[in-house]
PDB file of N, CA and C in Angstrom:
ATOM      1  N   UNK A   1      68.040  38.841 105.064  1.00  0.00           N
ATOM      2  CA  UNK A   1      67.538  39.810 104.118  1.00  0.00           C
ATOM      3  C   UNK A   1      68.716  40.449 103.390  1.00  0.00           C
ATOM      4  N   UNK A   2      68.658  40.655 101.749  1.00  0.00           N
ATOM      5  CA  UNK A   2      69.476  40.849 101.510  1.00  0.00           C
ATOM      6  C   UNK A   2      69.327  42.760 101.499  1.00  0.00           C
ATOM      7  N   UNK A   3      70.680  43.185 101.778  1.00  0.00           N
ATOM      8  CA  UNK A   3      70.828  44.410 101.606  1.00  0.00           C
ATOM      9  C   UNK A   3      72.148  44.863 100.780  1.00  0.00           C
ATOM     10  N   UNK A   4      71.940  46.562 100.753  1.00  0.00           N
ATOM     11  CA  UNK A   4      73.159  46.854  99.816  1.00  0.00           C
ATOM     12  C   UNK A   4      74.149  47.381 100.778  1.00  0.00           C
ATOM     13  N   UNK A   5      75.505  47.508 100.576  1.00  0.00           N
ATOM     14  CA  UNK A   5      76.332  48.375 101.166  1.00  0.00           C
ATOM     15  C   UNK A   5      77.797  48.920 100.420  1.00  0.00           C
ATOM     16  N   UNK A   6      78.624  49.636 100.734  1.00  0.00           N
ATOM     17  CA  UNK A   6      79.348  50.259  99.812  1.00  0.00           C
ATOM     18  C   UNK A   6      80.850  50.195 100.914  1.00  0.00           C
ATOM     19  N   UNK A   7      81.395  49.965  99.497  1.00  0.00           N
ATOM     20  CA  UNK A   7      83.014  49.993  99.847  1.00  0.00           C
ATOM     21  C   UNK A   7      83.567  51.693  98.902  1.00  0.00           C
ATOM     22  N   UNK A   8      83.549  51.121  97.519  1.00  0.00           N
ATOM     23  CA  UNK A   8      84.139  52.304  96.839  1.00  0.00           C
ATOM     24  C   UNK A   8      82.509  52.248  95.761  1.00  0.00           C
ATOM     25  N   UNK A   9      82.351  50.915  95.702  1.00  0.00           N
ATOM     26  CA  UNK A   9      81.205  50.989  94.787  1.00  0.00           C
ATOM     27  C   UNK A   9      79.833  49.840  95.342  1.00  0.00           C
ATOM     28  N   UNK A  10      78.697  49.980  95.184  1.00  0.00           N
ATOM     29  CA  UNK A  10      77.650  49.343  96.158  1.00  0.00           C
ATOM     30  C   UNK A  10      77.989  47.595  95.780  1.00  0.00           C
ATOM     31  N   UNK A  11      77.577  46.511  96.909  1.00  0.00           N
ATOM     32  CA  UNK A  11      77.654  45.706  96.895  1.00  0.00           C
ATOM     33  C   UNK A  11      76.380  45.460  97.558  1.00  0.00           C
ATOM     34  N   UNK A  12      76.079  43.635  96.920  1.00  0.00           N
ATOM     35  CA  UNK A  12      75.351  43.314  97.498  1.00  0.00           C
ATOM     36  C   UNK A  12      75.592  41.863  98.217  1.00  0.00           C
ATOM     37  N   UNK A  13      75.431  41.962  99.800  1.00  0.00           N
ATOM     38  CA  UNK A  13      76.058  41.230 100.883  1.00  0.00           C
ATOM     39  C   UNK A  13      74.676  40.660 101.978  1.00  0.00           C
ATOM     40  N   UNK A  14      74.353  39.229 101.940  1.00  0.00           N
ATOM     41  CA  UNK A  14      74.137  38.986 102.889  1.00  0.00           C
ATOM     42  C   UNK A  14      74.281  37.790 103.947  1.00  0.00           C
ATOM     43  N   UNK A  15      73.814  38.676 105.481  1.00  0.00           N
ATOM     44  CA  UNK A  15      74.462  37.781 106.775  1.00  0.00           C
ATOM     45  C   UNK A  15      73.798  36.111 106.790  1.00  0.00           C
ATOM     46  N   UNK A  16      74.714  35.200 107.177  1.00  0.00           N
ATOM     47  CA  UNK A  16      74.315  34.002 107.287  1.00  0.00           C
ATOM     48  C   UNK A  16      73.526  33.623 108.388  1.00  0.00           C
ATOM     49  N   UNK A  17      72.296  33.498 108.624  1.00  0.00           N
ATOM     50  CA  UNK A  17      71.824  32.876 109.809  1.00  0.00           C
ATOM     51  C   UNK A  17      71.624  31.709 110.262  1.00  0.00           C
ATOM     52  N   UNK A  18      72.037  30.682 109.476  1.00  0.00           N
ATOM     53  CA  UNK A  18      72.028  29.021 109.461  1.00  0.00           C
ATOM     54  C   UNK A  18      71.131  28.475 109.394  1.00  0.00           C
ATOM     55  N   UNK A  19      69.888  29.371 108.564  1.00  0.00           N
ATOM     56  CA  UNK A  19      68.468  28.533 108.072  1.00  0.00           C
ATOM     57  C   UNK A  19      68.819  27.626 106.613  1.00  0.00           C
ATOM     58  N   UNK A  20      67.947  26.453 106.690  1.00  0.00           N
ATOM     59  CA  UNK A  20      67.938  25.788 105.491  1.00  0.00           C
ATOM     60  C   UNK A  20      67.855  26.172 104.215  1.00  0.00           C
ATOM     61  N   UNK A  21      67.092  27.628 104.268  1.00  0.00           N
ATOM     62  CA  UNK A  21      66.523  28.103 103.128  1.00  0.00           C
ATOM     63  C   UNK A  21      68.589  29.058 102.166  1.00  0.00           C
ATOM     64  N   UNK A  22      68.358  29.051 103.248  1.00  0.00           N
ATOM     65  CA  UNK A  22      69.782  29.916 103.438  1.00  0.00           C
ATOM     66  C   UNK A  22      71.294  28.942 102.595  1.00  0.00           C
ATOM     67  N   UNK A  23      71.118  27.477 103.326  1.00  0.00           N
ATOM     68  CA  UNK A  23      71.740  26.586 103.256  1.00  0.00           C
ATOM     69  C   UNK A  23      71.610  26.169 101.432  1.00  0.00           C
ATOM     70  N   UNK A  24      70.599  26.406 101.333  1.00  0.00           N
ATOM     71  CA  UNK A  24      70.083  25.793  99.809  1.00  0.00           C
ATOM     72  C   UNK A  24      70.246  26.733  99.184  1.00  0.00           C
ATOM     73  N   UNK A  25      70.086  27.869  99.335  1.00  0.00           N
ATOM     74  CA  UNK A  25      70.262  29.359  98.018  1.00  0.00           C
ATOM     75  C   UNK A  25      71.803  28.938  98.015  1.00  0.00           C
ATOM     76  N   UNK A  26      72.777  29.135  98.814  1.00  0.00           N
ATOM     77  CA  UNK A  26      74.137  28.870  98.450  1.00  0.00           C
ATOM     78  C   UNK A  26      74.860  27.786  98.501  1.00  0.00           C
ATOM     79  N   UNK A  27      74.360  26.882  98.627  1.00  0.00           N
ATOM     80  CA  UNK A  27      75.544  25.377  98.634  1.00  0.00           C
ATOM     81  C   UNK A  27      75.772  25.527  99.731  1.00  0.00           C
ATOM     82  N   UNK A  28      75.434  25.350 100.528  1.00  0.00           N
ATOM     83  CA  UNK A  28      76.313  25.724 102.239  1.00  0.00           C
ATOM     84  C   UNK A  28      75.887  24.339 102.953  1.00  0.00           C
ATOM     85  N   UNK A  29      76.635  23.485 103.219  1.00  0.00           N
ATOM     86  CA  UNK A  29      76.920  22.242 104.201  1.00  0.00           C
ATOM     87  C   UNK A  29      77.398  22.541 105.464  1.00  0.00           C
ATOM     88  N   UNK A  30      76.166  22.262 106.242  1.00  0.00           N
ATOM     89  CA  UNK A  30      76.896  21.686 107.636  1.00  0.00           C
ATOM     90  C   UNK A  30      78.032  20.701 108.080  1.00  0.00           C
ATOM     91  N   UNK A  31      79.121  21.194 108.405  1.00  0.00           N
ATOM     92  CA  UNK A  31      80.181  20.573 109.157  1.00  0.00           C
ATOM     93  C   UNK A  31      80.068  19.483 109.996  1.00  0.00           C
ATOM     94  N   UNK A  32      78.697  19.480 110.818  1.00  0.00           N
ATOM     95  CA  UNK A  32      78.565  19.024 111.897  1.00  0.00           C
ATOM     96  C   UNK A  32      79.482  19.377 112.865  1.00  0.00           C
ATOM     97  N   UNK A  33      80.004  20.196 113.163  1.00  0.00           N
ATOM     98  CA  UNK A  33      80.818  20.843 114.573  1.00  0.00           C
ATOM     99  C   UNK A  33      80.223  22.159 115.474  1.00  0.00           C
ATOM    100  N   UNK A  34      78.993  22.246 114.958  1.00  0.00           N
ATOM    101  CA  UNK A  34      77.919  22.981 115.829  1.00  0.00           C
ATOM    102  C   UNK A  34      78.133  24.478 114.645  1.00  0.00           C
ATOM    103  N   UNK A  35      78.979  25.548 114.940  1.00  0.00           N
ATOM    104  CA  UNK A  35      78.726  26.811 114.202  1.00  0.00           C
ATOM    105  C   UNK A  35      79.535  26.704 113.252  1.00  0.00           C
ATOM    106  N   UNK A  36      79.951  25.655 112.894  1.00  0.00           N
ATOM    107  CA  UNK A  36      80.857  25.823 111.732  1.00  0.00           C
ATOM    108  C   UNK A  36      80.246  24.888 110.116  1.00  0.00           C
ATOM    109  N   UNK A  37      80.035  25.652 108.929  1.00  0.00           N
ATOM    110  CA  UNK A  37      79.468  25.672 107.656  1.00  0.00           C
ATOM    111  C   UNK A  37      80.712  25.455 106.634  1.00  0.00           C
ATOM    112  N   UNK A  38      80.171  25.103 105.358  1.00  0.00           N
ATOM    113  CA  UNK A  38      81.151  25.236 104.563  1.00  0.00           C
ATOM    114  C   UNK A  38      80.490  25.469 103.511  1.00  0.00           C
ATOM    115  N   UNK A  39      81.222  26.877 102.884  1.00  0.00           N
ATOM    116  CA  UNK A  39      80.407  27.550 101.278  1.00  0.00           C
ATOM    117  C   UNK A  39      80.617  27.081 100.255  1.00  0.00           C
ATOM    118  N   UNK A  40      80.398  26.177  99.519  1.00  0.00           N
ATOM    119  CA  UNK A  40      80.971  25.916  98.230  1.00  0.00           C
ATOM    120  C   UNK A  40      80.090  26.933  97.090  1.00  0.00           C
ATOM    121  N   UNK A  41      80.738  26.831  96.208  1.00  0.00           N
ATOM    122  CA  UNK A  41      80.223  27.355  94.627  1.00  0.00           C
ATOM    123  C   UNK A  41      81.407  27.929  93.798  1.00  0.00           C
ATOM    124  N   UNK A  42      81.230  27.361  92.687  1.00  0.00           N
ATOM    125  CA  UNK A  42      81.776  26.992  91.116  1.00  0.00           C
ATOM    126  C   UNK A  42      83.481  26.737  91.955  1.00  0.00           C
ATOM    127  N   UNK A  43      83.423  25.289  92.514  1.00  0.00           N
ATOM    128  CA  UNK A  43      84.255  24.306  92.724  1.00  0.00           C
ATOM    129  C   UNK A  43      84.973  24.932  94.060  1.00  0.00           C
ATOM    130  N   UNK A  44      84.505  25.894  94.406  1.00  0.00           N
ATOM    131  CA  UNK A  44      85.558  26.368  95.376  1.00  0.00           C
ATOM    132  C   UNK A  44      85.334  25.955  96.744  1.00  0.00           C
ATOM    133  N   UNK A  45      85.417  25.808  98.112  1.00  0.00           N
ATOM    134  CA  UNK A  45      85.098  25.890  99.457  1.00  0.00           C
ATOM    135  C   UNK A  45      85.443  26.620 100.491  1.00  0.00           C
ATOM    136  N   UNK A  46      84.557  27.623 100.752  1.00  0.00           N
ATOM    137  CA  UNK A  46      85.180  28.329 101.807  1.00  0.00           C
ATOM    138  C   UNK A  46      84.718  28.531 103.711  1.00  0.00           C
ATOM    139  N   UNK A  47      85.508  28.492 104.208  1.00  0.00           N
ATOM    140  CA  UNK A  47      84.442  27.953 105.710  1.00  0.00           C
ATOM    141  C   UNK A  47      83.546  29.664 106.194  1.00  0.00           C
ATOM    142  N   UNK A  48      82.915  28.898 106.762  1.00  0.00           N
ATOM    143  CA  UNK A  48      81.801  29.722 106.694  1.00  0.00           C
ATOM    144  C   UNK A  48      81.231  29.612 108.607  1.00  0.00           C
ATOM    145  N   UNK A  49      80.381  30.517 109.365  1.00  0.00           N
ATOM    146  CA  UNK A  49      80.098  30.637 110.159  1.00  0.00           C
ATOM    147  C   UNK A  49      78.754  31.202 110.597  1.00  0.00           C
ATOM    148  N   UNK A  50      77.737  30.952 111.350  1.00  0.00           N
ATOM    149  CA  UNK A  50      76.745  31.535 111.532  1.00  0.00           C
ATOM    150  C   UNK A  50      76.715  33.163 112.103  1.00  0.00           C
ATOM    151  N   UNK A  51      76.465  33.973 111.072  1.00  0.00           N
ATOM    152  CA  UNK A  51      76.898  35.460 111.665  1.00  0.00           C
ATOM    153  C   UNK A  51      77.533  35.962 110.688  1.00  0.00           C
ATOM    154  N   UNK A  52      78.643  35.462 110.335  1.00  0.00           N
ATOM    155  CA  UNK A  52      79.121  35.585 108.444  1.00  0.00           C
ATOM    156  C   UNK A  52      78.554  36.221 107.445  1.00  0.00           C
ATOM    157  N   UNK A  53      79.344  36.793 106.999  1.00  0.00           N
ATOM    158  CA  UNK A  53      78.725  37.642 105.738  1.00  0.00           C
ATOM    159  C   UNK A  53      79.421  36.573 104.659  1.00  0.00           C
ATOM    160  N   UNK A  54      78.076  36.518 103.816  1.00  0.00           N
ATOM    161  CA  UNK A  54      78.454  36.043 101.905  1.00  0.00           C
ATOM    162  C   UNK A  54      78.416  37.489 101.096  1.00  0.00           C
ATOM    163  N   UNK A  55      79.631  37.871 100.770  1.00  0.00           N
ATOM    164  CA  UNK A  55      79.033  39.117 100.120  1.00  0.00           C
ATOM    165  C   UNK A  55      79.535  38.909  98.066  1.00  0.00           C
ATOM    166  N   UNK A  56      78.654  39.237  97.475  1.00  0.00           N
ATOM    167  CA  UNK A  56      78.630  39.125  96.165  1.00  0.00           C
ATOM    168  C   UNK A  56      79.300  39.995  95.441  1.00  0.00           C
ATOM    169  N   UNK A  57      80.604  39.154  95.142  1.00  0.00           N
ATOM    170  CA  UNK A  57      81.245  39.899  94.247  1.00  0.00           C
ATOM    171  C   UNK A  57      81.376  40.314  92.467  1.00  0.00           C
ATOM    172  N   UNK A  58      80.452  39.822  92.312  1.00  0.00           N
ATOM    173  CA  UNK A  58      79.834  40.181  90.516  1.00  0.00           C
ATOM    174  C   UNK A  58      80.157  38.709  89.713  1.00  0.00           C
ATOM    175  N   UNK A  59      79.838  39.018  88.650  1.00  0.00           N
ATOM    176  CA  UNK A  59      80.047  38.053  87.604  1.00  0.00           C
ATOM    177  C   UNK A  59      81.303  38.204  86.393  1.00  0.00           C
ATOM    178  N   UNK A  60      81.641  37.270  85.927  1.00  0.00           N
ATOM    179  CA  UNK A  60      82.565  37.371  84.734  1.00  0.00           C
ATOM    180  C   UNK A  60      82.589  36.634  83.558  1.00  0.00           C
ATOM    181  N   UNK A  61      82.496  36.652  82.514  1.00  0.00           N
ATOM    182  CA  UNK A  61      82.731  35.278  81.256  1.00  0.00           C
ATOM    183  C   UNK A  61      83.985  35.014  80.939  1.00  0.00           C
ATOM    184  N   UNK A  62      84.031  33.911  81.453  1.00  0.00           N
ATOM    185  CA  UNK A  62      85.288  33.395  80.492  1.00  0.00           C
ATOM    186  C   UNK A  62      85.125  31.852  79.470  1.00  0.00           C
ATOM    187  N   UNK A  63      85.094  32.032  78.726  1.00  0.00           N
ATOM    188  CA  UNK A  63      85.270  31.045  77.415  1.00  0.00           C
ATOM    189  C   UNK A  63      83.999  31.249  77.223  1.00  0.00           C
ATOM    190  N   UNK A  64      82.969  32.284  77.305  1.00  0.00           N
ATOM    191  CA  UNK A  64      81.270  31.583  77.129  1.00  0.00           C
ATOM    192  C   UNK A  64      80.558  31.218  78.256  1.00  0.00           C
ATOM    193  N   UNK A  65      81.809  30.852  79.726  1.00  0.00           N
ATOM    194  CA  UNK A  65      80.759  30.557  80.442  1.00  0.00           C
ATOM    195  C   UNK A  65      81.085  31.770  81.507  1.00  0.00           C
ATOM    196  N   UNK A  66      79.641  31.982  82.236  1.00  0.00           N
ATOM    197  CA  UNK A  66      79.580  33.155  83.560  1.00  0.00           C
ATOM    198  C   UNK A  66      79.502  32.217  84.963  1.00  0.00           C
ATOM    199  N   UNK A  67      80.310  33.104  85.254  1.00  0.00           N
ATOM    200  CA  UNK A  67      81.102  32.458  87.128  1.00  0.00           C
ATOM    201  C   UNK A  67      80.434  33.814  87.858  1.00  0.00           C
ATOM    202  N   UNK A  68      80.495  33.700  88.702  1.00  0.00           N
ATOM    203  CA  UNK A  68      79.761  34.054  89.761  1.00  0.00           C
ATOM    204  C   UNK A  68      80.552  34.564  90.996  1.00  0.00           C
ATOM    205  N   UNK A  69      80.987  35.031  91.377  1.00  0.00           N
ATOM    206  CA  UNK A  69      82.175  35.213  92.210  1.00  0.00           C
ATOM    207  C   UNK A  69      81.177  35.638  94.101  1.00  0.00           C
ATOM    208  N   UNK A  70      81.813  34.933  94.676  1.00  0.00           N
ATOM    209  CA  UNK A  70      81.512  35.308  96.229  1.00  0.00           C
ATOM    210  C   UNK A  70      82.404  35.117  97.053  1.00  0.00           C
ATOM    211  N   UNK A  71      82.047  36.010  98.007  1.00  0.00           N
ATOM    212  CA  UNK A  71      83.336  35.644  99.346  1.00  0.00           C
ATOM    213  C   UNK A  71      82.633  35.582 100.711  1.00  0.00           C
ATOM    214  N   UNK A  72      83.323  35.065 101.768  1.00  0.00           N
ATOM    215  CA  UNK A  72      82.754  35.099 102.637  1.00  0.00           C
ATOM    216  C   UNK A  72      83.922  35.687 104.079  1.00  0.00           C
ATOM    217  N   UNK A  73      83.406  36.451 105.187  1.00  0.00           N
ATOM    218  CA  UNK A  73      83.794  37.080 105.944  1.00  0.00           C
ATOM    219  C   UNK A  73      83.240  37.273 107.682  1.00  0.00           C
ATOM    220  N   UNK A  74      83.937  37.775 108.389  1.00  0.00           N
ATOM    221  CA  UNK A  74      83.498  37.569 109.537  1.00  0.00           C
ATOM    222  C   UNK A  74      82.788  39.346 109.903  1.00  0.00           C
ATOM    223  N   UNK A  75      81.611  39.028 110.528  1.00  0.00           N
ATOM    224  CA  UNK A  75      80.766  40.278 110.708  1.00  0.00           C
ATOM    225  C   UNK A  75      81.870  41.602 111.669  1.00  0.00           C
ATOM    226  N   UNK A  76      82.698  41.298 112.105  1.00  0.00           N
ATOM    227  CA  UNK A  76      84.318  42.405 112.781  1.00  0.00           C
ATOM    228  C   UNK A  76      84.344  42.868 111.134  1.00  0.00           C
ATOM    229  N   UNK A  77      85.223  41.651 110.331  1.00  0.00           N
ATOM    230  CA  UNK A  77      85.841  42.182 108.915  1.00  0.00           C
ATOM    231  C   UNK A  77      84.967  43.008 107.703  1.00  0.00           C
ATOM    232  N   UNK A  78      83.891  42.451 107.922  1.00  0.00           N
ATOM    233  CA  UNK A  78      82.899  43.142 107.322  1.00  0.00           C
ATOM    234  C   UNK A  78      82.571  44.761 107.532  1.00  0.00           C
ATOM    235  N   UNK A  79      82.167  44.899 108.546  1.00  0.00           N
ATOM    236  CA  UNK A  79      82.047  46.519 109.443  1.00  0.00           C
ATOM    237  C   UNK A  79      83.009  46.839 109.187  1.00  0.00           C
ATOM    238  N   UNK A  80      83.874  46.723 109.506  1.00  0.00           N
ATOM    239  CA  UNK A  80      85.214  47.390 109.137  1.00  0.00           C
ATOM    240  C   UNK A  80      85.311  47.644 107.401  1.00  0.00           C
ATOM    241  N   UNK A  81      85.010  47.114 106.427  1.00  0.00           N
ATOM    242  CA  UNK A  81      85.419  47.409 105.234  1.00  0.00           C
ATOM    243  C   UNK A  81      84.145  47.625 104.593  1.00  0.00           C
ATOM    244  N   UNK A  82      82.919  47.211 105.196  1.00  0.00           N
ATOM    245  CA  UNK A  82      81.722  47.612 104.325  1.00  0.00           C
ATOM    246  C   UNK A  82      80.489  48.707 105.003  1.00  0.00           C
ATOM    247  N   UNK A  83      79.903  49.528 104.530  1.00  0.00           N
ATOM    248  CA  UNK A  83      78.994  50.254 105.244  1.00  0.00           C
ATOM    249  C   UNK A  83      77.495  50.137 104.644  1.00  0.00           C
ATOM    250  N   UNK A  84      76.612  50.325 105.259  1.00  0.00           N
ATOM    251  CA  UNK A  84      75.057  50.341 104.599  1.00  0.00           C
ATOM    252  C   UNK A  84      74.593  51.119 104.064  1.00  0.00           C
ATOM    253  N   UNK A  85      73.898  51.164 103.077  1.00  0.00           N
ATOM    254  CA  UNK A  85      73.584  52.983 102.939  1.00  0.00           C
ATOM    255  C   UNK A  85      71.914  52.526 102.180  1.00  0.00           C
TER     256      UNK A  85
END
């Protein structure tokens, strides 16, 4: 479920649970090494884990076209830098 939470300004971040549905909203491939995923989107790959936060970091244009920016993090790194509100 997605929710909001705040650093300096609200974000919107949510936890990976390793459903298909989950798998398909973000490009996310199984590894095949049991908890380990891999995030792709707009060419990038980042490894990924069940428990993981994808948190959405906004959009930008450059030349005409809009990118999409995301990151991904471990639920320790997360708590630590993000809160719910």
């Amino acid at each position: 479920m997605l929710h909001k939470y705040r650093k300096i300004d609200p974000i919107k971040a949510e936890q990976f649970d390793g459903s298909l549905e989950m798998m398909e909203k973000y490009h996310i491939t199984d590894d095949g090494f049991g908890e380990t995923y891999t995030f792709r989107l707009d060419n990038n790959a980042m490894p990924l884990k069940r428990g993981w936060w994808i948190v959405y970091l906004g959009m930008s244009e450059v030349l005409g076209i809009t990118l999409v920016h995301w990151a991904t993090m471990s639920d320790e790194k997360f708590h630590q830098t993000y809160e719910r509100y």
